[in-house]
C-alpha atoms as a PDB file:
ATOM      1  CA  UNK A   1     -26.179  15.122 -14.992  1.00  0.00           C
ATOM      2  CA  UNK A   2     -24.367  12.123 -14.703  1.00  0.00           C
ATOM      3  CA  UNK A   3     -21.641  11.724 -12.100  1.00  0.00           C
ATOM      4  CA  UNK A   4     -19.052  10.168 -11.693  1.00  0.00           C
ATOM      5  CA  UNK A   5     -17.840   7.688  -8.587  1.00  0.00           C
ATOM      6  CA  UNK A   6     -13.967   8.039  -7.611  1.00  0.00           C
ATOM      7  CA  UNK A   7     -12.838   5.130  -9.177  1.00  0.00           C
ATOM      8  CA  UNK A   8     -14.034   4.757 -13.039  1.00  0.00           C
ATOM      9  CA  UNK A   9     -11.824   4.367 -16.266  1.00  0.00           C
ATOM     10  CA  UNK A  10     -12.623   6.307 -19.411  1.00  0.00           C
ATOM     11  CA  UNK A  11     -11.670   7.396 -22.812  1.00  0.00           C
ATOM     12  CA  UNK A  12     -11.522   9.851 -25.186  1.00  0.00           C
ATOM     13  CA  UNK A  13     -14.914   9.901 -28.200  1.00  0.00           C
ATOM     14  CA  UNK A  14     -13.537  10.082 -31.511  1.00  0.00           C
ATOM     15  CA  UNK A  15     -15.676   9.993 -34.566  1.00  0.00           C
ATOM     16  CA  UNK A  16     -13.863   6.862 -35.801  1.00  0.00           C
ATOM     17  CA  UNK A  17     -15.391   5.019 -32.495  1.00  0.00           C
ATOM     18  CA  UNK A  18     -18.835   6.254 -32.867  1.00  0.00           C
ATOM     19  CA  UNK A  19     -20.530   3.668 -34.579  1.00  0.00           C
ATOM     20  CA  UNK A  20     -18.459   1.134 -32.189  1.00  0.00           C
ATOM     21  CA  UNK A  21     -19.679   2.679 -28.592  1.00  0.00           C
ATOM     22  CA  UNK A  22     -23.052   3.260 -29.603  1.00  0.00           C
ATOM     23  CA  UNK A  23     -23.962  -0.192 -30.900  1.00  0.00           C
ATOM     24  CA  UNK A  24     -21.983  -1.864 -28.248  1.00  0.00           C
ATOM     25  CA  UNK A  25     -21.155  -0.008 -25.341  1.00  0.00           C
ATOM     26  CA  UNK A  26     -18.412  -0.758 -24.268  1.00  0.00           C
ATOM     27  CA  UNK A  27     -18.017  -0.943 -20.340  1.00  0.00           C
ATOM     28  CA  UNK A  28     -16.571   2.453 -19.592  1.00  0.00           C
ATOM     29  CA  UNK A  29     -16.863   4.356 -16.587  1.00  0.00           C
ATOM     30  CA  UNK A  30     -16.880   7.862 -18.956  1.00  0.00           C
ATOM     31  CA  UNK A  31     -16.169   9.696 -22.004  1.00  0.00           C
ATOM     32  CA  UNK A  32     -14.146  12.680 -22.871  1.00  0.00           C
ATOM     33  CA  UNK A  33     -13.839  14.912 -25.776  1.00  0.00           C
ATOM     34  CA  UNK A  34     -12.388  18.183 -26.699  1.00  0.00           C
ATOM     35  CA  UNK A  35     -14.764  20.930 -25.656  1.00  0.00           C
ATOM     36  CA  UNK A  36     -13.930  23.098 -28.591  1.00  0.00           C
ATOM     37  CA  UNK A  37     -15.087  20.793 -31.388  1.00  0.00           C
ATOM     38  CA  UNK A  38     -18.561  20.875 -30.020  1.00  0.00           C
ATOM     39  CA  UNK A  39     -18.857  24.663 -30.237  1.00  0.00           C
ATOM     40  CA  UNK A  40     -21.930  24.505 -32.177  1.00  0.00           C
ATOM     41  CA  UNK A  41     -26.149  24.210 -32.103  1.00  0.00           C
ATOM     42  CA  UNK A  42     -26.687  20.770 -33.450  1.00  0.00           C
ATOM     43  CA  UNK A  43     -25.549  18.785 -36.210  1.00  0.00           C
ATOM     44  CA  UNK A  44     -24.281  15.430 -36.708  1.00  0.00           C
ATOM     45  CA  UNK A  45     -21.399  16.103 -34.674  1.00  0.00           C
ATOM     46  CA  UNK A  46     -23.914  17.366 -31.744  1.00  0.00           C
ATOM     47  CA  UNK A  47     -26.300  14.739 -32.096  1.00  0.00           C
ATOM     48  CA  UNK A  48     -23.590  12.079 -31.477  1.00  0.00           C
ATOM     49  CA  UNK A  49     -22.604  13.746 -28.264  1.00  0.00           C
ATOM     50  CA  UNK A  50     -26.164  13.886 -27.100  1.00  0.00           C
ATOM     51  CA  UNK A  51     -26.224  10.227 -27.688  1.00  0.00           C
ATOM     52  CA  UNK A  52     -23.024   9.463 -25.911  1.00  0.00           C
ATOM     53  CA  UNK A  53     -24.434  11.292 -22.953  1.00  0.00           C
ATOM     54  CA  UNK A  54     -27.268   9.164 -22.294  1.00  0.00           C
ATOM     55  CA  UNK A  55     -24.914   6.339 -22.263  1.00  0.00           C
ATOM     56  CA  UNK A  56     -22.324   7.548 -20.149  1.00  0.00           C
ATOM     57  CA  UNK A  57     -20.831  10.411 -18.355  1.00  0.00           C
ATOM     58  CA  UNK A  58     -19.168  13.310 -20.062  1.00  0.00           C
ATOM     59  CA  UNK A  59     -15.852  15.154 -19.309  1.00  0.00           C
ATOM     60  CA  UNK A  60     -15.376  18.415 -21.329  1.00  0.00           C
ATOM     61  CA  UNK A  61     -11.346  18.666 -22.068  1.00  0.00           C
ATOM     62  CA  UNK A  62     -10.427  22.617 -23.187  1.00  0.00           C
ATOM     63  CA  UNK A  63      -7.308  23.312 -24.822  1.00  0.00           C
ATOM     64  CA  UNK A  64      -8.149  26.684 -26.416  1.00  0.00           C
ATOM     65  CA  UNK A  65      -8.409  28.901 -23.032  1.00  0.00           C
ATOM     66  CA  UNK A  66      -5.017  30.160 -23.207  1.00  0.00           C
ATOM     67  CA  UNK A  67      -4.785  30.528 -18.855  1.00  0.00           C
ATOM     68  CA  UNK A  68      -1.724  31.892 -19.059  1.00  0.00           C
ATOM     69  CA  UNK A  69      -1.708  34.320 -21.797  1.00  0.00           C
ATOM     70  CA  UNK A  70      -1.155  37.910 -21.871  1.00  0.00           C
ATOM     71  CA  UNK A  71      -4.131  38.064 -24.324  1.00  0.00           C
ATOM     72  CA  UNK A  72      -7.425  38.953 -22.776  1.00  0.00           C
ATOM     73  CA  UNK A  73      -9.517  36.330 -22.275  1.00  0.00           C
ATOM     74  CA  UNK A  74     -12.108  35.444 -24.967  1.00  0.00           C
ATOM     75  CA  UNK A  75     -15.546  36.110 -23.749  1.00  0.00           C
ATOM     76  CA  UNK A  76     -17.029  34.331 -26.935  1.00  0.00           C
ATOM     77  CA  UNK A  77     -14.972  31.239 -25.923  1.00  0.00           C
ATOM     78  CA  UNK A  78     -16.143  31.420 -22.273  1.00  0.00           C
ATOM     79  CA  UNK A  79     -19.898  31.948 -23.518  1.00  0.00           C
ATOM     80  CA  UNK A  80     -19.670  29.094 -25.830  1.00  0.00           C
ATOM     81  CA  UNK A  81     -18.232  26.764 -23.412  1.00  0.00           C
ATOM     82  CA  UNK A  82     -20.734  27.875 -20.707  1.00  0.00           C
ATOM     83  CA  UNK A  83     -23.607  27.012 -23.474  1.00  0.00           C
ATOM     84  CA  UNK A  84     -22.116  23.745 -24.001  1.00  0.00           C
ATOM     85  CA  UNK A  85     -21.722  23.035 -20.164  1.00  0.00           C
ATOM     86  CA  UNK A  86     -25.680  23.997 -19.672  1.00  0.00           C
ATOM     87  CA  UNK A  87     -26.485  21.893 -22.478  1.00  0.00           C
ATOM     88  CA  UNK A  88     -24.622  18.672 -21.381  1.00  0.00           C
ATOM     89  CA  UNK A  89     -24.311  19.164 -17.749  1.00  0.00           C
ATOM     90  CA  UNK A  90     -20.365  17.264 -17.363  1.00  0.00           C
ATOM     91  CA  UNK A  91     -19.267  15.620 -15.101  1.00  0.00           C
ATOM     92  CA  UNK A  92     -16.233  17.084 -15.345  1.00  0.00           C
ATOM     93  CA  UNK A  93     -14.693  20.490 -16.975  1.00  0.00           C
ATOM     94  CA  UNK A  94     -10.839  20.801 -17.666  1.00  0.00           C
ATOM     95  CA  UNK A  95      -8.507  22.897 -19.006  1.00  0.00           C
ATOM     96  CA  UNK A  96      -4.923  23.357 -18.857  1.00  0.00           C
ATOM     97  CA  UNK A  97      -2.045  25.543 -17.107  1.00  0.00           C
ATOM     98  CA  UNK A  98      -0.299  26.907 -20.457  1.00  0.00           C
ATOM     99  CA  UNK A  99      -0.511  29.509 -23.027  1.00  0.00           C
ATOM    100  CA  UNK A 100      -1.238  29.163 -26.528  1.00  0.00           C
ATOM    101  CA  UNK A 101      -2.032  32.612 -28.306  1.00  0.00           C
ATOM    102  CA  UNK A 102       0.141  36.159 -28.160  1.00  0.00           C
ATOM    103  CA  UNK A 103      -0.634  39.188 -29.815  1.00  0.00           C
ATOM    104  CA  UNK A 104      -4.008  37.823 -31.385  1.00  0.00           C
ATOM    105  CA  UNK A 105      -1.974  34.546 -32.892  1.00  0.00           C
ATOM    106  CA  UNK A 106      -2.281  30.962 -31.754  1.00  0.00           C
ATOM    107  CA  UNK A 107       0.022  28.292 -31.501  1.00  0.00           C
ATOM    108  CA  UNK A 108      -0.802  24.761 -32.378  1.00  0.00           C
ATOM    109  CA  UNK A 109       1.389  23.442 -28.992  1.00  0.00           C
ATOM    110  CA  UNK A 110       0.153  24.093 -25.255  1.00  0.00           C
ATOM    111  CA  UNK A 111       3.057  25.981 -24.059  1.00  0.00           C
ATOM    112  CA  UNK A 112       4.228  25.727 -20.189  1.00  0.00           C
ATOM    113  CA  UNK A 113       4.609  29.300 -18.179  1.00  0.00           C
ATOM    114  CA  UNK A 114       7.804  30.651 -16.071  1.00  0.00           C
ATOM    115  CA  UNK A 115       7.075  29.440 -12.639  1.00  0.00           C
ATOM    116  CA  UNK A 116       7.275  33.229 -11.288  1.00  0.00           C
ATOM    117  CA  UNK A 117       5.381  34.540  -8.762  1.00  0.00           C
ATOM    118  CA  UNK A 118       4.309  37.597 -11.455  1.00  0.00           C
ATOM    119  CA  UNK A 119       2.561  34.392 -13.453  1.00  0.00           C
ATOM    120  CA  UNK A 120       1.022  32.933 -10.548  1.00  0.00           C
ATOM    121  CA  UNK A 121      -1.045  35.593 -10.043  1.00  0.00           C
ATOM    122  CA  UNK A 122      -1.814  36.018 -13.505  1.00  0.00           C
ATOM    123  CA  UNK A 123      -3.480  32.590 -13.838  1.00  0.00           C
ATOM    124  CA  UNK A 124      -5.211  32.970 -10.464  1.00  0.00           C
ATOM    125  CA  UNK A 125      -6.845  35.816 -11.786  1.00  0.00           C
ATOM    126  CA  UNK A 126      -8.087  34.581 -15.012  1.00  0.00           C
ATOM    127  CA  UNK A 127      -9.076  31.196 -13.424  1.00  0.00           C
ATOM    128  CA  UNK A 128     -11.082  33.227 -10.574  1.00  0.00           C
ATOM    129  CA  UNK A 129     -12.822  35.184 -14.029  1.00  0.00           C
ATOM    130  CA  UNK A 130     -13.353  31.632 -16.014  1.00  0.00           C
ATOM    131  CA  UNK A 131     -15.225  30.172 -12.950  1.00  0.00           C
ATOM    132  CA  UNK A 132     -17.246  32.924 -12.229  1.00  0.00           C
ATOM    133  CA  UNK A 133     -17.999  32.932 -15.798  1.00  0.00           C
ATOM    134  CA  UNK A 134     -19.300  29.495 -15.999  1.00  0.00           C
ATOM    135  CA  UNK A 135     -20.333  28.984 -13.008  1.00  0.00           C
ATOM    136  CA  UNK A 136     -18.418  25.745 -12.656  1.00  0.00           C
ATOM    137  CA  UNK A 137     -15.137  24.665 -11.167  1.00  0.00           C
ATOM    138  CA  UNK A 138     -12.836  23.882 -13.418  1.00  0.00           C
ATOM    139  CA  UNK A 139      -9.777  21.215 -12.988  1.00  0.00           C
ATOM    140  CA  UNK A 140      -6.483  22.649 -14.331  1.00  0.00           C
ATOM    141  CA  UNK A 141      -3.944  19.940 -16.287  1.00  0.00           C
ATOM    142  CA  UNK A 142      -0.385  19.981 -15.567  1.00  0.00           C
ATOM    143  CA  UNK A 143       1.304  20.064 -19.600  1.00  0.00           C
ATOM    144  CA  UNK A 144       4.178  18.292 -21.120  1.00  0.00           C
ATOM    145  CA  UNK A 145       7.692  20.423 -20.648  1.00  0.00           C
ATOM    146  CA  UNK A 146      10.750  20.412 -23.567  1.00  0.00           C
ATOM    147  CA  UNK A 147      12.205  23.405 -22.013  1.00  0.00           C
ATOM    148  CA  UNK A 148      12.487  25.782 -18.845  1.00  0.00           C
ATOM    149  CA  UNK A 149      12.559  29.048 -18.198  1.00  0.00           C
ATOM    150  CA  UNK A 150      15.680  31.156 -16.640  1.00  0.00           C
ATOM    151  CA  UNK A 151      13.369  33.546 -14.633  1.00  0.00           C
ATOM    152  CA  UNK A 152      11.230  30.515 -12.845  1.00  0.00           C
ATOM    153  CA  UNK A 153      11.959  31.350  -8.913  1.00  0.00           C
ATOM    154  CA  UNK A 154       9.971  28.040  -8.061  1.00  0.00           C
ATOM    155  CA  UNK A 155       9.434  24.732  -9.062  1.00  0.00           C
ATOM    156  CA  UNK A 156       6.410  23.317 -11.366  1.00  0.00           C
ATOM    157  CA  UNK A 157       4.905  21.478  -8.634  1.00  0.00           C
ATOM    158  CA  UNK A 158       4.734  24.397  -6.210  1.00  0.00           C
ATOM    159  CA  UNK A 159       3.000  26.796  -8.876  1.00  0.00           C
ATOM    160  CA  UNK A 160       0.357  23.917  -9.574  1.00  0.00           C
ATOM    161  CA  UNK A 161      -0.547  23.310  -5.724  1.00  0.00           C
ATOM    162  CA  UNK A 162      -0.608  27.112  -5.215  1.00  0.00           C
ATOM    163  CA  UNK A 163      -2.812  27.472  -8.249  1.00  0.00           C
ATOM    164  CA  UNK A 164      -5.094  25.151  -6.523  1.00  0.00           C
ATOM    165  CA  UNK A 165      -5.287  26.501  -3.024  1.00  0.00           C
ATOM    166  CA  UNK A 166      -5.471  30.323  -4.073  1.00  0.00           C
ATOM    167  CA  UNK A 167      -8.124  29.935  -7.050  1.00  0.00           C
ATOM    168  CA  UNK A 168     -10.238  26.876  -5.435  1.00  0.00           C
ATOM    169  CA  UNK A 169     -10.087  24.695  -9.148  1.00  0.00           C
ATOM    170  CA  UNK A 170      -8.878  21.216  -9.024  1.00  0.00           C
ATOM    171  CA  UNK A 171      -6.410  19.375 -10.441  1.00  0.00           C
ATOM    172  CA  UNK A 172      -6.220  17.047 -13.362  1.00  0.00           C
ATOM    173  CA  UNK A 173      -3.405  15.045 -13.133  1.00  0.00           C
ATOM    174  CA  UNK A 174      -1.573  13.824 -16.024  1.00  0.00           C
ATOM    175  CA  UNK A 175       0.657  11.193 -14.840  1.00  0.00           C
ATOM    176  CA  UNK A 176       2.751  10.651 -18.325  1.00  0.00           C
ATOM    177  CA  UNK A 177       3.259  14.391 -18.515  1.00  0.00           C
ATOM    178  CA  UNK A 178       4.701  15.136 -15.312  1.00  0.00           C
ATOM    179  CA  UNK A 179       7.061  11.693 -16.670  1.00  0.00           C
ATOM    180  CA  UNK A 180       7.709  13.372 -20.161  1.00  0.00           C
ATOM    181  CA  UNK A 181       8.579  16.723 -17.921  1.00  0.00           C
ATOM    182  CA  UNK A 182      11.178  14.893 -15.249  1.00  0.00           C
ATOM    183  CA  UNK A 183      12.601  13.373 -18.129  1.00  0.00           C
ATOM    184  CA  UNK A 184      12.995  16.273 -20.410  1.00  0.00           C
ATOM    185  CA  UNK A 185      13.964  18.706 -17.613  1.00  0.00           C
ATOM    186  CA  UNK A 186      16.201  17.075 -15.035  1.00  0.00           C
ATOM    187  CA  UNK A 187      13.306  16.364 -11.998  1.00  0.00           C
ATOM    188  CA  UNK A 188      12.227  13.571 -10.220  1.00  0.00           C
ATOM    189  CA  UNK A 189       8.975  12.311 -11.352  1.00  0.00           C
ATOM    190  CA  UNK A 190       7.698  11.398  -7.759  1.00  0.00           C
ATOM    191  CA  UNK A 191       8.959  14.531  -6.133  1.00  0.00           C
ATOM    192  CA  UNK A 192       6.672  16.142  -8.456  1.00  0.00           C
ATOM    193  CA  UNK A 193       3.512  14.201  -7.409  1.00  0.00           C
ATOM    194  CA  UNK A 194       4.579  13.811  -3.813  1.00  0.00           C
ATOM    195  CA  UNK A 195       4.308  17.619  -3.835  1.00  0.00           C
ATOM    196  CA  UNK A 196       0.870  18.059  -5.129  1.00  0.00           C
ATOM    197  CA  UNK A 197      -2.094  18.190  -2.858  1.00  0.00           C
ATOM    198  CA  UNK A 198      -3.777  15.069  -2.921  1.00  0.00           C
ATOM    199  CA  UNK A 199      -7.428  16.377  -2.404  1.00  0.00           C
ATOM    200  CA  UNK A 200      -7.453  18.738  -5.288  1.00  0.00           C
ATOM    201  CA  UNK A 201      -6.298  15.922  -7.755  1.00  0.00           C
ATOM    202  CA  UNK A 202      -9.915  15.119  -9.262  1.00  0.00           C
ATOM    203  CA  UNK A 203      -8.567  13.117 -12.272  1.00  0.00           C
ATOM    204  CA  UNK A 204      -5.779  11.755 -14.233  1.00  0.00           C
ATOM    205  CA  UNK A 205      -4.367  11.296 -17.252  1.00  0.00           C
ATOM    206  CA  UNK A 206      -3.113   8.844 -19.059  1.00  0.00           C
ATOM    207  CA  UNK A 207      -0.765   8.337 -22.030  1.00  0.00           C
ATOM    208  CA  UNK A 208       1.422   7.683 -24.601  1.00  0.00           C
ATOM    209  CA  UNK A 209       4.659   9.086 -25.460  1.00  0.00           C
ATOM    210  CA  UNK A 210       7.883   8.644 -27.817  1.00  0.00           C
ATOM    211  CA  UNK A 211      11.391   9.008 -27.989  1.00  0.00           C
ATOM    212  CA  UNK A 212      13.414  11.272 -30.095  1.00  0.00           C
ATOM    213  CA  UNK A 213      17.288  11.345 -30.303  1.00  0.00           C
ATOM    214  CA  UNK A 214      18.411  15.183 -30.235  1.00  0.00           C
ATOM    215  CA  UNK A 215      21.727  16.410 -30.421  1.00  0.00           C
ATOM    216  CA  UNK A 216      21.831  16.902 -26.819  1.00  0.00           C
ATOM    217  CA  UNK A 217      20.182  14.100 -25.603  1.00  0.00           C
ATOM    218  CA  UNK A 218      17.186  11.910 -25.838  1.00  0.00           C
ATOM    219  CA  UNK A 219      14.165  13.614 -25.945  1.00  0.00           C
ATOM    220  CA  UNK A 220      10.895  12.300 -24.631  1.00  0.00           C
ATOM    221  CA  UNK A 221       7.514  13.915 -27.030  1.00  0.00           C
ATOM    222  CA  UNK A 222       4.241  13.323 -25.549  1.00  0.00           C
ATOM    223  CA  UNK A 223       2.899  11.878 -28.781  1.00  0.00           C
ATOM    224  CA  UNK A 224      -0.648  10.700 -27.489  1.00  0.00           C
ATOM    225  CA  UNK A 225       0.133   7.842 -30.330  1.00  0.00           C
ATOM    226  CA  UNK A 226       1.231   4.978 -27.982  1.00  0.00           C
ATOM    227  CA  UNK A 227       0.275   2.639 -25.055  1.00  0.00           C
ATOM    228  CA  UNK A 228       0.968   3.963 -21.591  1.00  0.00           C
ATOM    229  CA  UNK A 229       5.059   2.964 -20.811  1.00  0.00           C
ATOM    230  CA  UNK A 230       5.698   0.810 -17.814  1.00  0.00           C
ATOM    231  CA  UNK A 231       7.394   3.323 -16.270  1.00  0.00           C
ATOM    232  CA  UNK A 232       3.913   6.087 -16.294  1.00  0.00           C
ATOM    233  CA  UNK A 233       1.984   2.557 -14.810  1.00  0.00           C
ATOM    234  CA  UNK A 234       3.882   2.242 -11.939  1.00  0.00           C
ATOM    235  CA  UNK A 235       3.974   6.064 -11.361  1.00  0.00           C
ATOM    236  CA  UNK A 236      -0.170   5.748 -11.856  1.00  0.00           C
ATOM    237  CA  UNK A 237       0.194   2.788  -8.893  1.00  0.00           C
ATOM    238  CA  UNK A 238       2.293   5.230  -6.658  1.00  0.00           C
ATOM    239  CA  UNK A 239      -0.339   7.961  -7.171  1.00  0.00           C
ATOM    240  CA  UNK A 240      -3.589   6.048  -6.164  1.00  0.00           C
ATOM    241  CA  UNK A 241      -1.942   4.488  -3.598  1.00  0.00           C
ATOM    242  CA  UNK A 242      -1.417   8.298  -2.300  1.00  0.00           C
ATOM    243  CA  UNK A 243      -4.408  10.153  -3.180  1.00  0.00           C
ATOM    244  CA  UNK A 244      -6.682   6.826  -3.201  1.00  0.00           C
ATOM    245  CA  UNK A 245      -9.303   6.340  -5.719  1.00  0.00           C
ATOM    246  CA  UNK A 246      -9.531   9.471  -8.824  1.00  0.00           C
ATOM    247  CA  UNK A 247     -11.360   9.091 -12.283  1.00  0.00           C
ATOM    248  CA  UNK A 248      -8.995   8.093 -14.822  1.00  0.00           C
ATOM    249  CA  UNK A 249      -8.999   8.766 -18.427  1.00  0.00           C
ATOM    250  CA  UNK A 250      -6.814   7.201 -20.937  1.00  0.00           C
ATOM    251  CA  UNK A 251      -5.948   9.651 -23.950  1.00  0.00           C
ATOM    252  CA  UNK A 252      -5.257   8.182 -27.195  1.00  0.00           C
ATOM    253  CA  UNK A 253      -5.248  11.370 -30.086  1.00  0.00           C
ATOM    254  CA  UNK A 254      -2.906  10.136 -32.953  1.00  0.00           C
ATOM    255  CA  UNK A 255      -2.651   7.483 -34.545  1.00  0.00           C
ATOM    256  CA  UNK A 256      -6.013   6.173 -33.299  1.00  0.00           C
ATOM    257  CA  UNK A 257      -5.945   2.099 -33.088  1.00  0.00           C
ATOM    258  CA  UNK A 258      -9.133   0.378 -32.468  1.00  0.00           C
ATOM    259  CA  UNK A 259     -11.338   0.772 -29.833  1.00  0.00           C
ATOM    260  CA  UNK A 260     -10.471  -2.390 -28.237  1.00  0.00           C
ATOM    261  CA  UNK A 261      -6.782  -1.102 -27.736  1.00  0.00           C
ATOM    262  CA  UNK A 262      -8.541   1.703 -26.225  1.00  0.00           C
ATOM    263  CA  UNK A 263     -10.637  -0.462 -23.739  1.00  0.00           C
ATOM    264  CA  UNK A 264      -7.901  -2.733 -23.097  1.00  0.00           C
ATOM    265  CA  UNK A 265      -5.629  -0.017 -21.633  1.00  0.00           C
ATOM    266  CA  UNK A 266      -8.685   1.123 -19.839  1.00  0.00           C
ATOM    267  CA  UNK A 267      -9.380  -1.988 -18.094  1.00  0.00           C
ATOM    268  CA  UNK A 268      -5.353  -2.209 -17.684  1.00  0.00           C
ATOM    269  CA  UNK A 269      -5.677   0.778 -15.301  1.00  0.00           C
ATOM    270  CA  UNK A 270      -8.774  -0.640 -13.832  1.00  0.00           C
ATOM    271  CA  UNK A 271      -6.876  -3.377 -13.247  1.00  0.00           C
ATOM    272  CA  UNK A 272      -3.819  -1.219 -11.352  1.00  0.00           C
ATOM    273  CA  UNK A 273      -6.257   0.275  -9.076  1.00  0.00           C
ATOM    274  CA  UNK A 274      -8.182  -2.952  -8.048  1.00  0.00           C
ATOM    275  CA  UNK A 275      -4.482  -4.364  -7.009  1.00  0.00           C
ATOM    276  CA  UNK A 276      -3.908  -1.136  -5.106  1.00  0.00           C
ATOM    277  CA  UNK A 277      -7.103  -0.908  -3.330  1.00  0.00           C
ATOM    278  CA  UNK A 278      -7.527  -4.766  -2.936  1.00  0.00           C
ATOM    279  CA  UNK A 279      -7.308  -5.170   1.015  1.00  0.00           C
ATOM    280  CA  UNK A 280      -3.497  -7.311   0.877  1.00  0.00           C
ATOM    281  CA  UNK A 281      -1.870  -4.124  -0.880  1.00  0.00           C
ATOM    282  CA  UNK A 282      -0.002  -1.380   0.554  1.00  0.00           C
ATOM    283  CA  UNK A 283      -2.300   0.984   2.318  1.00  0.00           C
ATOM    284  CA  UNK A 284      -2.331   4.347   0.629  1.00  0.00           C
ATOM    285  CA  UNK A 285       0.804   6.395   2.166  1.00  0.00           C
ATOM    286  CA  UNK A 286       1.531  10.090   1.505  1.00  0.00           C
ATOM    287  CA  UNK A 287       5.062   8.815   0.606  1.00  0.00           C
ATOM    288  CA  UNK A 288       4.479   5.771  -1.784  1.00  0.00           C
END
């Protein structure tokens, strides 16, 4: 297995790139893809992952889980995921804190809980059952919010950290969400990631996102079709200079540019954390 040291810069694999990483690989610290489109025994698809891990290190992103669903928890899902983690051995294994199926039927969004103690419990339960499953800690990813619940008794933040503490995963922070989220929902941005743990974060996100005019409002969509926004760089800045040095990924899903776009934004944030760690910057303070 390869691992990973705490300060690298990677990207997402998509088959577009393929041909590009593998005959010139590109200096990345790691590679991510969606753990659900390698659900199989070999095949092209397959064989290309094999060959991006013996270049580099590989983080498994899940999005088909469904954590916080009343739905019980799909043992063929959990066994095909623990075949793939045997297989490629990942650095890193991630999921996120949402629902996405009721009654047997899936949604194509990853949908945000109440913030209720009832739900708490819920996910710490099923997370305690996926880890024992796969024998693997998991990291958990905050998602994007375009509405709240009435019945939340607590603030995102505070469900996320207690997630953390009571179920032992870590955390995968995704910096642009928790922006789309303040934005979207009335919060402070850094009171959100002043509030979360900083040993449990074990990587971040990074992203794209767009504006949409709404009769109420503007409304920000995390699109995954854009360069990170200023704003999400300097909240990146803020967090390493918090929870020092933490893998980052950048995530680039729709409408995929080239994979120098890609590598430039990755050496941008390798850039951001060599100006926070340099020894003239700011040392790292719980309250940047």
């Amino acid at each position: 297995m390869k691992t990973l040291s705490d300060m690298v810069v990677g990207i997402g694999l998509r088959q577009p790139h393929y041909r590009e990483v593998f005959e010139h690989r590109p200096a990345l610290g790691f590679l991510e893809v969606h753990s659900e489109n390698f659900f199989l025994d070999g095949g092209a698809s397959m064989h290309a992952l094999e060959r991006a891990r013996a270049a580099y290190p590989i983080s498994l992103h899940g999005v088909g889980l469904s954590l916080g669903s009343t739905d019980p928890l799909s043992h063929t899902h959990l066994a095909r995921l623990a075949g793939l983690i045997d297989r490629l051995e990942p650095a890193l294994v991630s999921e996120h804190l949402c629902w996405t199926s009721h009654g047997g039927v899936h949604s194509n969004d990853l949908l945000p809980l109440p913030w209720t103690e009832e739900a708490l419990d819920h996910v710490v339960r099923r997370l305690d059952a996926v880890q024992q499953a796969l024998g693997h800690t998991i990291l958990l990813e905050n998602v994007s919010s375009y509405f709240e619940y009435a019945d939340s008794s607590m603030p995102e933040w505070t469900f996320l950290a207690e997630v953390a503490r009571r179920s032992g995963c870590g955390l995968l922070l995704d910096i642009n969400n928790v922006f789309v989220s303040a934005h979207n929902d009335g919060f402070e941005a850094e009171t959100y990631l002043r509030a979360i743990p900083q040993a449990a974060v074990r990587e971040i996100h990074l992203a794209g996102h767009v504006r949409r005019a709404m009769p109420g409002g503007e409304l920000l969509v995390d699109s995954h079709s854009e360069p990170v926004a200023d704003a999400v760089w300097s909240l990146y800045a803020k967090t390493l200079r918090r929870c020092g040095p933490v893998p980052t990924l950048i995530e680039w899903d729709h409408d995929l540019p080239p994979l120098s776009t890609l590598v430039a934004e990755a050496a941008k944030a390798d850039a951001v954390a060599a100006a926070c760690f340099a020894p003239q910057s700011e040392p790292c303070d719980a309250d940047a």
